[in-house]
Protein backbone atom coordinates (compact mmCIF):
# COMPACT_ATOMS: atom_id res chain seq x y z
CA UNK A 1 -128.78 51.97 92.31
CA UNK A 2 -132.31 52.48 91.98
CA UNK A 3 -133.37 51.37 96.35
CA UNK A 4 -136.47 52.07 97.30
CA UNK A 5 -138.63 52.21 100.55
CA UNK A 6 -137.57 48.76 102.69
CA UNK A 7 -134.96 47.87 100.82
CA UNK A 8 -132.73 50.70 102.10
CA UNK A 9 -133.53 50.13 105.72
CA UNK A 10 -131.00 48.77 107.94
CA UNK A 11 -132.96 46.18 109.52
CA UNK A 12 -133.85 44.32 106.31
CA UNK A 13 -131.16 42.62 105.11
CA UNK A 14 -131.33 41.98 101.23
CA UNK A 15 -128.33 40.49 99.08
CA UNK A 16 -127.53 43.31 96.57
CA UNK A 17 -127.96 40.76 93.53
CA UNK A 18 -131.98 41.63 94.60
CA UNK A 19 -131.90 45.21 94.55
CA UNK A 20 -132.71 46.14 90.90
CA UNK A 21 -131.36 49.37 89.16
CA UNK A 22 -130.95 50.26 85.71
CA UNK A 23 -128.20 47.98 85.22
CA UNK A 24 -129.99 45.19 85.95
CA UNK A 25 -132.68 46.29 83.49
CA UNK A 26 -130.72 46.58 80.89
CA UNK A 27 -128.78 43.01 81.76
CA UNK A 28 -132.03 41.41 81.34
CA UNK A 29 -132.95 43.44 78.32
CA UNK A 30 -129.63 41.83 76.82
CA UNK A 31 -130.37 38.08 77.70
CA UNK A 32 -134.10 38.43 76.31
CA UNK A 33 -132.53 40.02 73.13
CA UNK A 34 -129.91 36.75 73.39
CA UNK A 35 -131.70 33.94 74.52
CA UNK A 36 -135.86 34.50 73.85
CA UNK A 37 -136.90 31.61 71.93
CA UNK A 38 -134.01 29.49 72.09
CA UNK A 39 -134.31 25.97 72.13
CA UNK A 40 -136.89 25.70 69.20
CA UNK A 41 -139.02 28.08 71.31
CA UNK A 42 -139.10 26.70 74.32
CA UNK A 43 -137.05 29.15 76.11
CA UNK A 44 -139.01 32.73 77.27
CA UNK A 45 -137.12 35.54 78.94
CA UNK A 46 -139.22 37.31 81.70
CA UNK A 47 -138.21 40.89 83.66
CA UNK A 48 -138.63 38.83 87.90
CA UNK A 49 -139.32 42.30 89.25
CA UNK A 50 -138.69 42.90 93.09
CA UNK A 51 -141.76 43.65 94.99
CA UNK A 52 -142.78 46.78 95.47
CA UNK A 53 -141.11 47.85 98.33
CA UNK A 54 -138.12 46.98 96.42
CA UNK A 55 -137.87 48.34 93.63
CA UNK A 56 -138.92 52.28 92.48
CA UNK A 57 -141.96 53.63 90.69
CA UNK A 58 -139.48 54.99 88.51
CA UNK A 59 -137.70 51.96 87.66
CA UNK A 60 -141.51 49.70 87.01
CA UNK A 61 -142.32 52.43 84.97
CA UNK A 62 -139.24 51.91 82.84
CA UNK A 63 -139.91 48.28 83.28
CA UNK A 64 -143.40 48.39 81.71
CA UNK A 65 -142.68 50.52 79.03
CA UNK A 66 -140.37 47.83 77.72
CA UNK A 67 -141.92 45.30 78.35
CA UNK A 68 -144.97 46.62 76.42
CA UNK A 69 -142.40 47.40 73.80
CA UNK A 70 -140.46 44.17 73.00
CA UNK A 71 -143.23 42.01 74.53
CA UNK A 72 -141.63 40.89 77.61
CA UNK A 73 -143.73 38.96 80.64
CA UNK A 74 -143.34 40.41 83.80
CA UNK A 75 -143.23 37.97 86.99
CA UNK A 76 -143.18 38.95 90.79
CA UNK A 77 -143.60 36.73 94.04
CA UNK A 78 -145.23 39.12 96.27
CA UNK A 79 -145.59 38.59 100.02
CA UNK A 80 -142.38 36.01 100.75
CA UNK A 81 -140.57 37.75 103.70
CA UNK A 82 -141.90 39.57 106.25
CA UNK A 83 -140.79 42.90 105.04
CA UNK A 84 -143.18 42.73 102.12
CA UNK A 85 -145.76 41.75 104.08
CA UNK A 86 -145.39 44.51 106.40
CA UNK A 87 -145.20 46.90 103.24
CA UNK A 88 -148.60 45.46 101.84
CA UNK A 89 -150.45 45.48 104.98
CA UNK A 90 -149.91 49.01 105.56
């Protein structure tokens, strides 16, 4: 898996269903692909990216480029446990 920065330290604790790796990219890849404008268009498919401390350079860049390629929003909560906090006041 793709664990950057806080989110491979021991004293943060984070559920492995939030650490994102390429599998995870391409799982989301798949429901956009499935599900994007289902429901006579009511329905969008976003990547929910972890924050930055989270998640790789690498794996954003990846991100972006396919997002910018199947135009696909991007959403991130920034700032919601004290670990990202930490990481943005540094």
């Amino acid at each position: 898996m793709d664990q950057p920065r806080y989110a491979t330290q021991e004293e943060t604790f984070m559920h492995e269903g939030l650490i994102e790796g390429e599998e995870y990219l391409e799982n989301s890849i798949e429901c956009f692909e499935k599900y994007e404008g289902m429901g006579d268009g009511r329905v969008e498919v976003w990547f929910g990216a972890r924050t930055p401390g989270g998640a790789s350079e690498n794996l954003y860049r990846k991100m972006v480029k396919e997002a910018r390629s199947r135009n696909i929003g991007v959403t991130m909560h920034c700032a919601e446990v004290k670990a990202d906090r930490e990481f943005f006041c540094i």
